[in-house]
C-alpha atoms as a PDB file:
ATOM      1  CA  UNK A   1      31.510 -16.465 -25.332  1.00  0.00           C
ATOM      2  CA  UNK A   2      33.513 -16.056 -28.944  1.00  0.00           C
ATOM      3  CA  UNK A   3      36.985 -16.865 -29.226  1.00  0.00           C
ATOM      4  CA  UNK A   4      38.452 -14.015 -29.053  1.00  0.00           C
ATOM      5  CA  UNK A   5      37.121 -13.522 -24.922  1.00  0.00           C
ATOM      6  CA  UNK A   6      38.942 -17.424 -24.586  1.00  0.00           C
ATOM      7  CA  UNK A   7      41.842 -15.675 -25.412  1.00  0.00           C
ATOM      8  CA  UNK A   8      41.796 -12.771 -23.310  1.00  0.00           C
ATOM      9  CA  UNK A   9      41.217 -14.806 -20.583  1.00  0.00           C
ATOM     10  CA  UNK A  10      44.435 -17.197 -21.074  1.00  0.00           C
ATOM     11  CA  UNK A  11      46.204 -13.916 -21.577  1.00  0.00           C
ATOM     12  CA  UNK A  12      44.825 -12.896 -18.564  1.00  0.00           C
ATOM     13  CA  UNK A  13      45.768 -16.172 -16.483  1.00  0.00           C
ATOM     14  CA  UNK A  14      49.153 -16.316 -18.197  1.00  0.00           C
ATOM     15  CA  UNK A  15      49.676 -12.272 -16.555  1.00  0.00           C
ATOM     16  CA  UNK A  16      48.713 -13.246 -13.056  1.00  0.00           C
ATOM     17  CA  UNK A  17      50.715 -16.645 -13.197  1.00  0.00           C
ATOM     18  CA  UNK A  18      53.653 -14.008 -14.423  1.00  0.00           C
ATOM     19  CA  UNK A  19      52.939 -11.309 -11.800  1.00  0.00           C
ATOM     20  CA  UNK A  20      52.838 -14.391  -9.004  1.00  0.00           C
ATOM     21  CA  UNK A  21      56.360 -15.114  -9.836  1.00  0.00           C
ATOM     22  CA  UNK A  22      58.084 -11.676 -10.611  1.00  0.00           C
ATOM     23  CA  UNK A  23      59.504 -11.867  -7.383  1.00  0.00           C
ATOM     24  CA  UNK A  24      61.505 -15.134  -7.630  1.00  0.00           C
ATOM     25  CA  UNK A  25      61.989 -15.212 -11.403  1.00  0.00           C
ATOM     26  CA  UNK A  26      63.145 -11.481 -11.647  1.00  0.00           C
ATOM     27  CA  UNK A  27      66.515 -12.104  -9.834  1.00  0.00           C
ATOM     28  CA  UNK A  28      66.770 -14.735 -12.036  1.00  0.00           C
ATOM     29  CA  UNK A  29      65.714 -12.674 -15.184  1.00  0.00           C
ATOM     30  CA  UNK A  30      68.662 -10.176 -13.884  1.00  0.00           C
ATOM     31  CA  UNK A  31      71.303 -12.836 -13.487  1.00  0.00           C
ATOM     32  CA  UNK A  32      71.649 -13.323 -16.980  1.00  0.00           C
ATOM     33  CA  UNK A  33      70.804  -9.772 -18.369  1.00  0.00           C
ATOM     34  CA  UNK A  34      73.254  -8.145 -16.222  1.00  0.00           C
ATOM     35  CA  UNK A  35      75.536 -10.535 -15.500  1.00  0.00           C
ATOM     36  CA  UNK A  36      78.297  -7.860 -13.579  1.00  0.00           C
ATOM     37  CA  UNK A  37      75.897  -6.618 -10.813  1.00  0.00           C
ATOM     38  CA  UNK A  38      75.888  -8.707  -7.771  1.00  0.00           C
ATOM     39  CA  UNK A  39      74.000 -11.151  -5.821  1.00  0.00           C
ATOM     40  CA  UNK A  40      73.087  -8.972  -3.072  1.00  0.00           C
ATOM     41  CA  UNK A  41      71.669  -6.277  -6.211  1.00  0.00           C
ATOM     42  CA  UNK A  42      70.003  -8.448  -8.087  1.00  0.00           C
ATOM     43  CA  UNK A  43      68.330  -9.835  -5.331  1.00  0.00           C
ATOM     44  CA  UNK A  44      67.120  -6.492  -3.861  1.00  0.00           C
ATOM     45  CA  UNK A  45      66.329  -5.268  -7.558  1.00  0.00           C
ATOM     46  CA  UNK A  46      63.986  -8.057  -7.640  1.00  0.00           C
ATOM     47  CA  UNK A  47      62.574  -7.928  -4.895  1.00  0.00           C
ATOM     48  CA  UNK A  48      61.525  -3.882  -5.522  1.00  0.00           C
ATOM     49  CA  UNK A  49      60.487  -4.761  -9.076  1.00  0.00           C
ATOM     50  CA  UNK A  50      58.780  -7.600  -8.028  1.00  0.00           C
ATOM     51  CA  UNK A  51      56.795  -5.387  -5.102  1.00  0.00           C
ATOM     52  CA  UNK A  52      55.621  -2.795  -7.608  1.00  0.00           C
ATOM     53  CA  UNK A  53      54.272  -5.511 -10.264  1.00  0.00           C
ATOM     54  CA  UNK A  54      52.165  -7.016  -7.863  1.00  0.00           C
ATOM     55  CA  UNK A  55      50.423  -3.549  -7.357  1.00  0.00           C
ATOM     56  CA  UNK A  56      52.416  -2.597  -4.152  1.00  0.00           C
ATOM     57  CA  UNK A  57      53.201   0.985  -3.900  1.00  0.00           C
ATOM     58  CA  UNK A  58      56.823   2.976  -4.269  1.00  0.00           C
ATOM     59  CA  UNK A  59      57.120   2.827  -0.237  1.00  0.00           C
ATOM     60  CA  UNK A  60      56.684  -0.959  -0.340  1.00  0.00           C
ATOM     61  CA  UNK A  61      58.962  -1.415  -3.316  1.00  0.00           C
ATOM     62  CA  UNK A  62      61.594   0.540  -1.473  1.00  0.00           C
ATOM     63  CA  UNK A  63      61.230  -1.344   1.689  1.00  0.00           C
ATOM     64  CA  UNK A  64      60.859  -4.455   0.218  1.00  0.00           C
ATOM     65  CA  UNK A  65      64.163  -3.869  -1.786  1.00  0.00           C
ATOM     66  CA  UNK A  66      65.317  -2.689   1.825  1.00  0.00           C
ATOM     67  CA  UNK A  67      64.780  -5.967   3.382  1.00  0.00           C
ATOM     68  CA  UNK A  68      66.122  -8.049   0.736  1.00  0.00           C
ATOM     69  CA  UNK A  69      69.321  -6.435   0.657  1.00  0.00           C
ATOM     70  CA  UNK A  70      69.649  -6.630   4.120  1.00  0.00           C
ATOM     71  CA  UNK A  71      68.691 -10.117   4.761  1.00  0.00           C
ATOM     72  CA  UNK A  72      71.214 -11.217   1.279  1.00  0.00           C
ATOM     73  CA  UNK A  73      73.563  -9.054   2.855  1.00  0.00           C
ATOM     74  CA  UNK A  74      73.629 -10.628   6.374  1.00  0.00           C
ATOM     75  CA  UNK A  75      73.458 -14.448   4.401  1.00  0.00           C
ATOM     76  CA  UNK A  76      76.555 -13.417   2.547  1.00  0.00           C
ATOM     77  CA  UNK A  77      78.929 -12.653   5.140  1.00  0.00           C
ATOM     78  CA  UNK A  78      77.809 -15.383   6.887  1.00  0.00           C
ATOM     79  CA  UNK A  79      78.226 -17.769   3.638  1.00  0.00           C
ATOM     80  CA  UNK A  80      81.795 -16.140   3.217  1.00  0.00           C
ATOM     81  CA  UNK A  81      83.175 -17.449   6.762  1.00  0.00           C
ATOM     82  CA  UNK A  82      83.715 -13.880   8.146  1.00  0.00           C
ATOM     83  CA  UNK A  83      83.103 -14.654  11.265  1.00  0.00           C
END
């Protein structure tokens, strides 16, 4: 094993460890790169983003997104006091 197949496979762990946590570090990521879209967005953006890097397909992405926004959705009017 030369050097050069050591290196391909840190590259290799450092891609899954990054794919592992697109979903959690991508609203994150979008916090500070688009600092005007909101929670509930970011969150759902993430989430969708997040879906299709770990190999899910469009329909996933979409529903994951889905879910997300509902659930941050549902947490923010409850966080608000609206009720």
């Amino acid at each position: 094993m030369g050097l050069f197949d050591k290196i391909g496979d840190i590259f290799e762990d450092v891609k899954d460890a990054v794919v592992d946590a697109a979903p959690v570090l991508l609203p994150i990521a979008l916090s500070y790169f688009a600092p005007g879209m909101s929670l509930v967005g970011r969150q759902a953006l993430g989430a969708g983003i997040g879906t299709l890097l770990q190999g899910g397909k469009p329909e996933d992405a979409l529903r994951s997104a889905a879910r997300s926004w509902c659930s941050a959705r549902w947490y923010w009017r409850f966080d608000a006091g609206w009720w």
